[in-house]
Protein backbone atom coordinates (compact mmCIF):
# COMPACT_ATOMS: atom_id res chain seq x y z
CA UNK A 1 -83.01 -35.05 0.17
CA UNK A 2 -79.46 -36.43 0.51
CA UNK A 3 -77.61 -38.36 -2.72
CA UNK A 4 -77.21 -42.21 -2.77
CA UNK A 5 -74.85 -42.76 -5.15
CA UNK A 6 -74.12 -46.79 -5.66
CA UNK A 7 -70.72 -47.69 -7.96
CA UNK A 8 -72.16 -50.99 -9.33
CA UNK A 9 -68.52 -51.56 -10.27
CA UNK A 10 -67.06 -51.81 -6.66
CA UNK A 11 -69.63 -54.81 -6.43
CA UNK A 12 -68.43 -57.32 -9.18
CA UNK A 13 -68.60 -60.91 -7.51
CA UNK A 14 -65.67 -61.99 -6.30
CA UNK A 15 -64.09 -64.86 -4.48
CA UNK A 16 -63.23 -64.29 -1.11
CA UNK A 17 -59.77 -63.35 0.35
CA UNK A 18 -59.66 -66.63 2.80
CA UNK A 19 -60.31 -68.78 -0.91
CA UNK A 20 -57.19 -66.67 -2.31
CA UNK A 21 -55.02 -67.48 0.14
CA UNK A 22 -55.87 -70.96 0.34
CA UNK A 23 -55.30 -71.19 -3.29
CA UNK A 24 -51.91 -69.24 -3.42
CA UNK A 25 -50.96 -70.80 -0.27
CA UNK A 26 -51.74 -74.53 -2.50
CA UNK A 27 -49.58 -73.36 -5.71
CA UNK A 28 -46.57 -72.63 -3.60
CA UNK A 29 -46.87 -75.98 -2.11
CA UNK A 30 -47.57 -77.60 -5.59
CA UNK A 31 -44.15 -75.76 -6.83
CA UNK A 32 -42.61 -76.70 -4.25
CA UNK A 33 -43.32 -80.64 -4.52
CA UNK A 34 -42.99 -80.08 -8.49
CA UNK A 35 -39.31 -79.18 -7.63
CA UNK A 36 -38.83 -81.90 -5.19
CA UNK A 37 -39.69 -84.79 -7.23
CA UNK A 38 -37.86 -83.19 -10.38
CA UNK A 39 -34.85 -83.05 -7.63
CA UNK A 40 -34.97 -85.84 -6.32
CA UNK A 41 -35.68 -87.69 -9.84
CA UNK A 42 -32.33 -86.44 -11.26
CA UNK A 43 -30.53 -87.61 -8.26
CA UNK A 44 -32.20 -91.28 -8.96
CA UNK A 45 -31.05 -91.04 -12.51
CA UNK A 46 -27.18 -90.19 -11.61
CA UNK A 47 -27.07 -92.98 -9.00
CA UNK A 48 -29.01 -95.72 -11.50
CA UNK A 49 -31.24 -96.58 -8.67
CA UNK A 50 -34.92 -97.33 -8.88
CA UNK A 51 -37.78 -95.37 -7.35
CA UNK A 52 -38.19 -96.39 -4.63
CA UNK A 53 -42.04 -96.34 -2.40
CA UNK A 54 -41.36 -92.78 -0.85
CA UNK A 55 -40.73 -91.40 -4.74
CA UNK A 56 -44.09 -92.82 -5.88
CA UNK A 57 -45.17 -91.73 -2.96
CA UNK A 58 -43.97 -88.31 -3.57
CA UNK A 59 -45.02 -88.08 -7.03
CA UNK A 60 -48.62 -89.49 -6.25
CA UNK A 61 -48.59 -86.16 -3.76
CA UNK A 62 -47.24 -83.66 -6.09
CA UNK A 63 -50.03 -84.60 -8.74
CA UNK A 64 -53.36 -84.72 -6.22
CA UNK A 65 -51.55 -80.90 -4.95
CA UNK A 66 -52.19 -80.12 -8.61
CA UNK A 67 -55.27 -81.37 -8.89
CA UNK A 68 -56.08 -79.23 -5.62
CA UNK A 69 -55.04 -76.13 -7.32
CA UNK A 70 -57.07 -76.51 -10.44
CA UNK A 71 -59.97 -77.40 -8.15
CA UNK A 72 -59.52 -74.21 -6.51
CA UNK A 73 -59.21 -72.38 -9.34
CA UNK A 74 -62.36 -73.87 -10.56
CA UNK A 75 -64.39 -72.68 -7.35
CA UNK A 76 -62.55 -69.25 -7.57
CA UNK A 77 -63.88 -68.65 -10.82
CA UNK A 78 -67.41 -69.52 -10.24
CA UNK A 79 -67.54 -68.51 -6.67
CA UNK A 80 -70.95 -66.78 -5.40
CA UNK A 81 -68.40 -64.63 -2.91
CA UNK A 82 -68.42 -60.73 -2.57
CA UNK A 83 -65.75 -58.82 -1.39
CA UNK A 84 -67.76 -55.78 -0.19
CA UNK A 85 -67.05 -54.48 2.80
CA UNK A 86 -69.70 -54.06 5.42
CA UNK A 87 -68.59 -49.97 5.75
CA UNK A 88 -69.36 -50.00 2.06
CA UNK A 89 -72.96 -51.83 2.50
CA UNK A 90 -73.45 -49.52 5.51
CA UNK A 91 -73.46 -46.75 2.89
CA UNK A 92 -76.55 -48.13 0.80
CA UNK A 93 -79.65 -46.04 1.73
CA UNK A 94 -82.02 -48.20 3.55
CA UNK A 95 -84.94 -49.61 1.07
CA UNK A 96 -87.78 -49.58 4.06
CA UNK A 97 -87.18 -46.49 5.16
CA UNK A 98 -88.86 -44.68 2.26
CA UNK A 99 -90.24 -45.20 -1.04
CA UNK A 100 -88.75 -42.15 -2.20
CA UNK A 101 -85.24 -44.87 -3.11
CA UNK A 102 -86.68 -46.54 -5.93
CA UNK A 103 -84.12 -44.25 -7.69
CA UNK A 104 -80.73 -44.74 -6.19
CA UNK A 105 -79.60 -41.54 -8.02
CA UNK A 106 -81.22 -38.85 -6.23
CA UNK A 107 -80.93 -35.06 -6.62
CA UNK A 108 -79.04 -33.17 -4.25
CA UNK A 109 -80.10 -30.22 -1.60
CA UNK A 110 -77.71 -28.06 -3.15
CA UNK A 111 -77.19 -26.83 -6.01
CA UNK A 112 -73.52 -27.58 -7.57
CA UNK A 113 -72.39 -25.61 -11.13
CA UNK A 114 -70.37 -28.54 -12.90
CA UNK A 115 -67.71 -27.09 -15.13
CA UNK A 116 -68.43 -26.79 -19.15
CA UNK A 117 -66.98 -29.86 -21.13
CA UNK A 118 -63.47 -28.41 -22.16
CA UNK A 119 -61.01 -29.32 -25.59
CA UNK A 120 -58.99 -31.43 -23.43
CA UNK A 121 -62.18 -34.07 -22.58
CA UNK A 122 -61.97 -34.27 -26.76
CA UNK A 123 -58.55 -34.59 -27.29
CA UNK A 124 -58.58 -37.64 -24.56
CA UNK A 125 -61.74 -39.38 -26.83
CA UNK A 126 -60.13 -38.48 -29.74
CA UNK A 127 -56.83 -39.76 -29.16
CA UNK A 128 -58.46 -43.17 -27.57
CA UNK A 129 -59.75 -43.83 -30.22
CA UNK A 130 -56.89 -43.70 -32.18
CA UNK A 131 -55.55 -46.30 -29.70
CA UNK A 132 -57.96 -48.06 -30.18
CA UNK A 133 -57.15 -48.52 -34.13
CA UNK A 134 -53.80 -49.79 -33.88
CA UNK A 135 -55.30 -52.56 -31.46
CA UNK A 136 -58.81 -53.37 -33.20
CA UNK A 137 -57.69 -56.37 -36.37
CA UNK A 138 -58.51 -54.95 -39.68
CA UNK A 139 -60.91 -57.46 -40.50
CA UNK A 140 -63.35 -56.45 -37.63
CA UNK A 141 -66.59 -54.43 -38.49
CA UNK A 142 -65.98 -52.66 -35.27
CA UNK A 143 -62.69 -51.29 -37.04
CA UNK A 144 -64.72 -49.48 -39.84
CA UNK A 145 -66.58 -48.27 -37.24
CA UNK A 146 -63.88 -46.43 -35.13
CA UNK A 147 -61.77 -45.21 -38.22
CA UNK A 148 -65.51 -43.17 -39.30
CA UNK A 149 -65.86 -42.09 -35.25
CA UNK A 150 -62.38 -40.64 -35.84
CA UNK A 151 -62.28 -39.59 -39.26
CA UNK A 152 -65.78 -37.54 -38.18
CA UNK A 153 -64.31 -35.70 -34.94
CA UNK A 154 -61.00 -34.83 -36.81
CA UNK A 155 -62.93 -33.41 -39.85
CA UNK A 156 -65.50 -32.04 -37.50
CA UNK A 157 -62.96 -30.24 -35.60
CA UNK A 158 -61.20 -29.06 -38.99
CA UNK A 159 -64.86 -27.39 -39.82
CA UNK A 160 -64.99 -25.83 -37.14
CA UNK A 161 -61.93 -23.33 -37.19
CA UNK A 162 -61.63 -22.73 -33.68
CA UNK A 163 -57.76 -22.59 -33.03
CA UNK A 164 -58.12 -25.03 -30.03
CA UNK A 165 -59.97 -27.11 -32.25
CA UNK A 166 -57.12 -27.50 -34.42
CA UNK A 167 -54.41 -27.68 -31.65
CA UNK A 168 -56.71 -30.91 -30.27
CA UNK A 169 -56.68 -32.66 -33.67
CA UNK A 170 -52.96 -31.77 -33.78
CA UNK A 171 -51.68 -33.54 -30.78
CA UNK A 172 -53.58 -35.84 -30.91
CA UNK A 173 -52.89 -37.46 -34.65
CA UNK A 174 -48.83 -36.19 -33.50
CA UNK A 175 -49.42 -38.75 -30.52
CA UNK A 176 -50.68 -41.35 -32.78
CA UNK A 177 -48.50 -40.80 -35.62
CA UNK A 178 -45.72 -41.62 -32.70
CA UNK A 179 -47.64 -44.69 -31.44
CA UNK A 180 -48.09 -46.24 -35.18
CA UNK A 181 -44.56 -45.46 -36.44
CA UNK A 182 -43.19 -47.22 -33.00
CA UNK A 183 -45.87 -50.31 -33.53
CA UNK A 184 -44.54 -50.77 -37.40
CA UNK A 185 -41.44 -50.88 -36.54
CA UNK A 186 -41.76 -53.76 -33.76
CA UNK A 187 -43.98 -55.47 -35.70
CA UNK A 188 -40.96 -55.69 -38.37
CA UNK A 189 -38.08 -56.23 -35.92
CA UNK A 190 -39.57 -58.87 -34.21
CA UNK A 191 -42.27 -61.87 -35.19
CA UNK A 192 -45.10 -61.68 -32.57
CA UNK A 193 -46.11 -65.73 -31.55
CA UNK A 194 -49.32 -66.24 -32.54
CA UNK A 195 -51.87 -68.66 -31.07
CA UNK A 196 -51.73 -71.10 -33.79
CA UNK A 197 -47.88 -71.43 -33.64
CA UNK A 198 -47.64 -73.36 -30.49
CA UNK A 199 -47.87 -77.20 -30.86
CA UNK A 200 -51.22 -78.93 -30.48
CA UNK A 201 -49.96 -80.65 -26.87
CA UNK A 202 -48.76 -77.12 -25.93
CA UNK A 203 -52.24 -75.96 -26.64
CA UNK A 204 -53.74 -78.53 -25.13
CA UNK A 205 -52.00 -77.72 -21.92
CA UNK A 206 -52.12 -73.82 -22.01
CA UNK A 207 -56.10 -74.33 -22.19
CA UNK A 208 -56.00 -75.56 -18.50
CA UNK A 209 -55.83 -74.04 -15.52
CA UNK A 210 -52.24 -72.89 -14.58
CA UNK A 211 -51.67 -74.05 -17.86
CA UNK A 212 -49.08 -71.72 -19.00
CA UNK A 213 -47.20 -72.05 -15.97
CA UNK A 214 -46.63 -75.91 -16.61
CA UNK A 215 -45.97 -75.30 -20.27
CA UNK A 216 -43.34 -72.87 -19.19
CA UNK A 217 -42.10 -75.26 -16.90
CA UNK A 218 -41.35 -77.83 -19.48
CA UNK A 219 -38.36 -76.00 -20.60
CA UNK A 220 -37.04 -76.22 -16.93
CA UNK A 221 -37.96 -79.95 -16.76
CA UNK A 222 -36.17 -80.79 -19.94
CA UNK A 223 -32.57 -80.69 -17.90
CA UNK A 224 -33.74 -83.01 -15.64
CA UNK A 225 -35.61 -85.12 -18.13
CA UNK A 226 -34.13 -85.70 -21.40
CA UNK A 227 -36.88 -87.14 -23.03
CA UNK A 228 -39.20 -84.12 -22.37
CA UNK A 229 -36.73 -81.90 -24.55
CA UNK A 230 -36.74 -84.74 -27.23
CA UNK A 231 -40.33 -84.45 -27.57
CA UNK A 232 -41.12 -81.07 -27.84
CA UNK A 233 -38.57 -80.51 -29.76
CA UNK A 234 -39.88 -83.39 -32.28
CA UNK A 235 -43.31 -81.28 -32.29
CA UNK A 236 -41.92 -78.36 -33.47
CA UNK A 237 -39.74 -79.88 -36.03
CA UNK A 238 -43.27 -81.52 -37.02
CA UNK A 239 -44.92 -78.08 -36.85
CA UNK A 240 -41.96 -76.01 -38.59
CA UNK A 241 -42.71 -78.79 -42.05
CA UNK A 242 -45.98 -78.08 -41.89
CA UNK A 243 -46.38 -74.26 -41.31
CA UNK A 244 -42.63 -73.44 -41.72
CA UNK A 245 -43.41 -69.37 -42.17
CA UNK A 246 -46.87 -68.70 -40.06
CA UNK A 247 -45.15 -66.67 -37.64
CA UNK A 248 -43.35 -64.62 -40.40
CA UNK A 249 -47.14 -63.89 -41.98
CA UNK A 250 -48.60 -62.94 -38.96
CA UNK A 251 -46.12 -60.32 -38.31
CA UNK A 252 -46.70 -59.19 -42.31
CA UNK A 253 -50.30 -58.50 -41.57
CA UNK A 254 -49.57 -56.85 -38.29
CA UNK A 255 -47.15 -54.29 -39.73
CA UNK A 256 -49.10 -54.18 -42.82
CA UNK A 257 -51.81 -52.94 -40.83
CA UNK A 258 -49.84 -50.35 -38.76
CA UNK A 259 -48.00 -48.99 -42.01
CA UNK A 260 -51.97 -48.31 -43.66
CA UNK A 261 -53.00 -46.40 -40.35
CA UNK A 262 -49.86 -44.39 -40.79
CA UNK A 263 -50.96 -43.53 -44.16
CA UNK A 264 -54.05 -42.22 -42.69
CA UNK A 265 -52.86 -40.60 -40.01
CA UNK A 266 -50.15 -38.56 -42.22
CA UNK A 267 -52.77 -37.80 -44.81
CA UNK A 268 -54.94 -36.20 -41.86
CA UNK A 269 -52.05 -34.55 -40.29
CA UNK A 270 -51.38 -33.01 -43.82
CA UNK A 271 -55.24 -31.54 -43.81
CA UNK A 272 -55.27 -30.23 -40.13
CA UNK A 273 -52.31 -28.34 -41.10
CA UNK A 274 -49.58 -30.42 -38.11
CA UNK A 275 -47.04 -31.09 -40.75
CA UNK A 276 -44.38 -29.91 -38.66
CA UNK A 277 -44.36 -32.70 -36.24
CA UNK A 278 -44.67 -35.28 -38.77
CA UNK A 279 -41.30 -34.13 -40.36
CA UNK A 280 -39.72 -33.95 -37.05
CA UNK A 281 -40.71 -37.63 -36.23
CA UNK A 282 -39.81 -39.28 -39.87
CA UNK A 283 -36.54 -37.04 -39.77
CA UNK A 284 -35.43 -39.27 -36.61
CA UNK A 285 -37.48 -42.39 -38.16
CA UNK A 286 -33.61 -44.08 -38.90
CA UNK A 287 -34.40 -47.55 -37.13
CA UNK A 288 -37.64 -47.62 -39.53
CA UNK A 289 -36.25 -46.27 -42.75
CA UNK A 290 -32.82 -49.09 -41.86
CA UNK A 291 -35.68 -52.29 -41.48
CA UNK A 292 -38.35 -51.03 -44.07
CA UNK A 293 -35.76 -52.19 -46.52
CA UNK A 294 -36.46 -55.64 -45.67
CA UNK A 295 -40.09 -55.25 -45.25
CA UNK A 296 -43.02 -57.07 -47.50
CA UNK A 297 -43.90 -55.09 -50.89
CA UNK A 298 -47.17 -54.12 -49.63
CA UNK A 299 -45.32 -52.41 -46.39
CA UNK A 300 -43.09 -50.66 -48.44
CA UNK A 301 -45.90 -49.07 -50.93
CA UNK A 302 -47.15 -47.72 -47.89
CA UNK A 303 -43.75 -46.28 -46.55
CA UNK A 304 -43.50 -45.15 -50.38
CA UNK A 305 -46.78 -43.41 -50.58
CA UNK A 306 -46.12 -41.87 -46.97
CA UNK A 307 -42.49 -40.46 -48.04
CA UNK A 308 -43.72 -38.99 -51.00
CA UNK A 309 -46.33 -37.28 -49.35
CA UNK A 310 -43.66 -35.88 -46.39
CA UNK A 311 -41.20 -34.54 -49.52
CA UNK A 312 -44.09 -32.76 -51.21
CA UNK A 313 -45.28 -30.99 -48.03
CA UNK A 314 -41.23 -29.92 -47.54
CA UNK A 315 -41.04 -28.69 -50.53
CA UNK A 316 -43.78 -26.51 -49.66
CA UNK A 317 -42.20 -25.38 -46.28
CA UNK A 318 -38.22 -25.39 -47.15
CA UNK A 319 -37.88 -21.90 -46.37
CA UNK A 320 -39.20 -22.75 -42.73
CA UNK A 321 -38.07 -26.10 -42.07
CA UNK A 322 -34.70 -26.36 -40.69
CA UNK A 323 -32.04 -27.91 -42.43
CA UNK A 324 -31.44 -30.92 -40.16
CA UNK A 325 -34.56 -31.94 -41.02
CA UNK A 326 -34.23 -31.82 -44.86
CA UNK A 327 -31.35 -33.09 -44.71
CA UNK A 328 -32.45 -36.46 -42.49
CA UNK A 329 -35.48 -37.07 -44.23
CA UNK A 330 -33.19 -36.67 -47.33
CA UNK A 331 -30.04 -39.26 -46.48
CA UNK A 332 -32.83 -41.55 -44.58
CA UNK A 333 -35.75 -41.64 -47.14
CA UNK A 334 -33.87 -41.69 -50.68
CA UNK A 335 -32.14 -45.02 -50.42
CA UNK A 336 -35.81 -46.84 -49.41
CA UNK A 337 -37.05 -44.80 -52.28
CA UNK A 338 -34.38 -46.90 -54.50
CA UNK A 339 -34.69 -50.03 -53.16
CA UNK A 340 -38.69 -50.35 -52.38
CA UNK A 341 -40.60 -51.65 -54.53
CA UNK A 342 -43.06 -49.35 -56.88
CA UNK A 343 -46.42 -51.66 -56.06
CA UNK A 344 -47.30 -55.17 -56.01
CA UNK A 345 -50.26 -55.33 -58.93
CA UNK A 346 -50.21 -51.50 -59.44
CA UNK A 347 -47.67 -48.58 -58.73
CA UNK A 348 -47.68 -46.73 -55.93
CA UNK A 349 -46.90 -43.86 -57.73
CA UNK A 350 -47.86 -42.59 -61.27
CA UNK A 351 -45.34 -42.08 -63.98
CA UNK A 352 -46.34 -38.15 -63.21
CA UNK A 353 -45.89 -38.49 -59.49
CA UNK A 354 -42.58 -39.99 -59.42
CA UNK A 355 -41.33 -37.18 -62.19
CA UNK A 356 -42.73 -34.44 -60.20
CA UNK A 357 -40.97 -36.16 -56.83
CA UNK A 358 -37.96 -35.85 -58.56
CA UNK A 359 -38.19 -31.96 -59.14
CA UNK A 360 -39.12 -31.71 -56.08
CA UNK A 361 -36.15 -33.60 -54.28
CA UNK A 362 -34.01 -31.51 -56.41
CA UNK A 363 -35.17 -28.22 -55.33
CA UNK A 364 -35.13 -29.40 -52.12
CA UNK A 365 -31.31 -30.87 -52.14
CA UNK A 366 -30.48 -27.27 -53.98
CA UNK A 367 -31.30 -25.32 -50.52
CA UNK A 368 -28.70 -27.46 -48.63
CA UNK A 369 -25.65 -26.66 -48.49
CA UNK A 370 -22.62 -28.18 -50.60
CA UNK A 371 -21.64 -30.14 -47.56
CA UNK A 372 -24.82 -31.73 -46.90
CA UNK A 373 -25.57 -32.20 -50.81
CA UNK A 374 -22.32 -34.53 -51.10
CA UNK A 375 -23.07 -37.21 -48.77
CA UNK A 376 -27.08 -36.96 -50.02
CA UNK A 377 -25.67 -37.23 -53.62
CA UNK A 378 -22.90 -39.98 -52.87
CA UNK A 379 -25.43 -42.41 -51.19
CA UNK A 380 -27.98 -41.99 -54.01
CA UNK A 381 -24.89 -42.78 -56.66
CA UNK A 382 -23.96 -45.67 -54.85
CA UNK A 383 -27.92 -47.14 -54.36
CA UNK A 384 -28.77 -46.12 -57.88
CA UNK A 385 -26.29 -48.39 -59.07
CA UNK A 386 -26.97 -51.04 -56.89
CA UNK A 387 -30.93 -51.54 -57.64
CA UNK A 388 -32.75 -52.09 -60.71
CA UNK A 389 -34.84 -49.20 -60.70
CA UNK A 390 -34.37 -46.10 -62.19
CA UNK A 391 -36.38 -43.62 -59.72
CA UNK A 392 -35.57 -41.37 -58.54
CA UNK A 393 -33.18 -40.62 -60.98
CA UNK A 394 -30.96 -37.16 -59.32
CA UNK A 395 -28.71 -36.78 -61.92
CA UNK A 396 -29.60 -33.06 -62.14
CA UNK A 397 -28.71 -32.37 -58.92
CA UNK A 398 -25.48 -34.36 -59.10
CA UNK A 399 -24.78 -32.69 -61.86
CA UNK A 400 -25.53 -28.99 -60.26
CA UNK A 401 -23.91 -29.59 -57.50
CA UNK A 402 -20.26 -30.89 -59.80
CA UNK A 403 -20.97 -27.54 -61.54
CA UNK A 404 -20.97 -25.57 -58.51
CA UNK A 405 -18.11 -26.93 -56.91
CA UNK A 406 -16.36 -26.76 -59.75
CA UNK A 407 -17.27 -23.38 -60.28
CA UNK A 408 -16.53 -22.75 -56.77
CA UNK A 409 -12.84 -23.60 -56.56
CA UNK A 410 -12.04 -21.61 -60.04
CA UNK A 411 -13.46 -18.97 -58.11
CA UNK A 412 -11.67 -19.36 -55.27
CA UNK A 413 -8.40 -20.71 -56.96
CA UNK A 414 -8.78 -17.12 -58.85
CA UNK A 415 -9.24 -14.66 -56.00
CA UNK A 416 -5.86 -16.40 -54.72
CA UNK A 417 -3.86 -15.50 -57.53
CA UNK A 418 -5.18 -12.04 -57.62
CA UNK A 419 -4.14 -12.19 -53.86
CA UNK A 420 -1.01 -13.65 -54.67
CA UNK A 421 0.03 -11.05 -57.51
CA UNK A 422 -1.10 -8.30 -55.29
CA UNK A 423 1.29 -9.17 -52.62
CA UNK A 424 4.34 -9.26 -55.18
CA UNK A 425 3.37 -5.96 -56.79
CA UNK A 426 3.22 -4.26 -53.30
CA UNK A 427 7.00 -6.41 -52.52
C-alpha cells in the first residue's frame, strides 16, 4: 500500500497571485500620486497661487487610490483563495477509489530503519528554549513554564552523567549566556519604542491598513507642509509632559529582565561544570562592564551577584585559567564593583560575602604579575576614592604589592653593587 502523506501547512488559505499584483500594482500608483500632489503642492506654495481644478482634481484621485488599496487589503486578508497548485492537488490520493484513505497517513510497503534520536536533537530543544526566555515577558505564566522545561532538561542531563550529556547542556547555556549578555547590553545602550510611546493620532493611524507607511510618511511630508511638522511635533511635546520617562522604564524592565536570566544561566553554567566559557565571555564583556555603570540599581545587583559568583569560581581555577583572563575580569569588573550599588531594599551581598570576595580578589591579584597588579591596583585607588563605598576595600594587596616592589629593587639595586665591586676588584 503506497504512503499519502498531506503537509496541511502547504495549504493555508491564501489570496491569489492575480489579487497581489493588483494590489502592489495599486500602492505604487497610490505613491506615486501621493508624491505628485505633495510636488506639485509645494510648487503652488512657492508661486502663491491657488489650487487650481486639476489639483483638486488630483488630490480627489490620490485619496479614492488609497481608499483602493485599503480595500484590497481588506479582501486580501479575508480572501477564500488557495494558492495550491494543481501538481500539488494531483498528489492527494483519490477518496473514491478506496475506503482504505480514511487515514491519509498510511504505512509503507517497505520497511525503513529511522535513525535513533541523537544529543544534538536535545541540544537544538534545549537551546530553543532558552531563546525562547529572553523573548517570553516576565510577567507571562507561559514564562514560568519554559524556565521549569529548561531548568528540568539541564538538571536532567546533569543526572545523568553521560559526557555528551554534559557537553549538550554546555553549549547550549555558553550559547545563551552569549545571547543574554548581548540582549542586556542593547537593552541599556539603546531605549526600545514601545507601543504606548507613539502619540494617540500616530496610533490611530498605524492601526490602519498601510498605516505605518503613511505615519512614516509624515516625516517626509513635513518639508513640504509646514504645518504637519508643527503638529506632530506639538503631540509629542504634549506626550513628553505627560509620560516624560516611559521609554526610559520600558528599557529598565527589558534589561532588568535579561540581567535575571543571566543570573540563571551563570548559576547553571557553574553546576554543569562550563565555567570556562563563562570567564572567557565576561573577560571580553568591556562594552557591558563600561554601560552597567549607568544602569538601574536593580540591574546592577544582578551584574553584582553575577561577578561575584565569576571571581569565586576563578579563584577556584587560577592555576588553570590564563592570565589574560584574570587579569580582564579583574581591571573590567572591580571598578563596577565600586561604583554599583550593594541592593535596593536588601544587599546583594552579605557582610560575609563581600569579606570573603575580598580574600579572594587578593589571592587572585597575588598570581599576576607585578605588571598587571599595578594598573589593577591604580584603577581601584583611584575608584575607591571616588565612590562612597568602602568594598572592596584592596588595601592588602596594594600594600603587598608596595612591599614587593620595594623589596624587589633593594634586591636588585644590591646584586648591582655586588656586580659593581666585583668588576673593580678584578680591575
Amino acid at each position: 500500500m503506497d504512503v499519502a502523506v498531506v503537509e496541511y501547512g502547504s495549504y493555508k488559505t491564501r489570496p491569489s497571485a492575480l489579487l497581489n499584483s493588483i494590489f502592489m500594482s495599486t500602492v505604487k500608483a497610490a505613491a506615486k500620486s501621493l508624491v505628485a500632489v505633495a510636488s506639485n503642492a509645494k510648487a503652488t506654495d512657492q508661486q502663491s497661487h491657488k489650487w487650481r481644478a486639476t489639483d483638486h482634481m488630483r488630490f480627489m484621485l490620490m485619496l479614492m487610490t488609497w481608499l483602493a488599496v485599503w480595500v484590497l487589503r481588506v479582501l486580501m486578508d479575508h480572501s477564500p483563495f488557495s494558492t495550491a497548485s494543481l501538481d500539488d492537488l494531483m498528489m492527494l490520493p483519490s477518496i473514491g477509489a478506496s475506503s482504505s484513505f480514511d487515514l491519509v497517513l498510511q504505512q509503507d510497503s517497505s520497511d525503513h530503519i529511522q535513525p535513533p534520536p541523537s544529543a544534538k536533537a536535545l541540544g537544538r530543544a534545549l537551546t530553543h528554549i532558552l531563546a525562547l526566555l529572553n523573548e517570553i515577558p516576565a510577567s507571562s505564566r507561559k514564562y514560568q513554564f519554559a524556565l521549569g522545561m529548561a531548568d528540568k532538561i539541564i538538571d536532567e542531563n546533569t543526572k545523568c552523567g553521560h559526557l555528551e550529556m554534559l557537553q549538550v547542556n554546555c553549549s547550549a547555556l555558553a550559547s545563551a549566556f552569549a545571547r543574554t549578555s548581548g540582549l542586556l547590553y542593547s537593552s541599556l545602550k539603546s531605549p526600545r519604542m514601545s507601543d504606548d510611546s507613539w502619540t494617540w493620532p500616530s496610533r490611530i493611524l498605524r492601526s490602519l491598513p498601510l498605516g505605518s507607511f503613511v505615519a512614516s510618511s509624515l516625516k517626509g511630508l513635513a518639508t513640504y507642509f509646514p504645518w504637519v511638522g508643527t503638529v506632530t511635533s506639538l503631540f509629542e511635546n504634549k506626550r513628553q509632559l505627560v509620560v516624560p520617562s516611559h521609554e526610559e522604564s520600558v528599557n529598565d524592565l527589558a534589561a532588568e529582565k535579561h540581567a535575571q536570566e543571566l543570573l540563571w544561566i551563570t548559576s547553571k553554567m557553574i553546576e554543569c561544570g562550563a565555567v570556562d566559557d563563562v570567564l572567557v565571555q565576561w573577560s571580553l564583556s568591556s562594552g557591558l562592564a563600561s554601560i552597567s555603570l549607568l544602569s538601574n540599581l536593580r540591574v546592577q545587583g544582578f551584574i553584582v551577584k553575577i561577578t561575584a559568583m565569576l571571581i569565586g569560581e576563578l579563584n577556584k581555577l587560577k592555576d588553570e585559567v590564563p592570565r589574560q583572563v584574570k587579569f580582564n575580569i579583574l581591571v573590567l569588573w572591580i571598578p563596577v564593583l565600586c561604583f554599583a550599588e550593594n541592593g535596593v531594599s536588601y544587599p546583594v551581598l552579605t557582610g560575609y560575602e563581600r569579606l570573603e570576595m575580598e580574600k579572594t580578589m587578593n589571592d587572585l591579584i597575588s598570581t599576576l604579575p607585578s605588571i598587571d597588579q599595578e594598573v589593577i591596583l591604580t584603577n581601584w585607588m583611584q575608584d575607591f576614592m571616588t565612590t562612597s563605598s568602602d568594598w572592596p576595600n584592596l588595601q592588602e594587596s596594594y600594600d603587598h604589592w608596595c612591599h614587593s616592589t620595594r623589596e624587589f629593587n633593594m634586591l636588585e639595586g644590591e646584586q648591582l653593587c655586588e656586580s659593581t665591586l666585583n668588576i673593580e676588584y678584578k680591575i
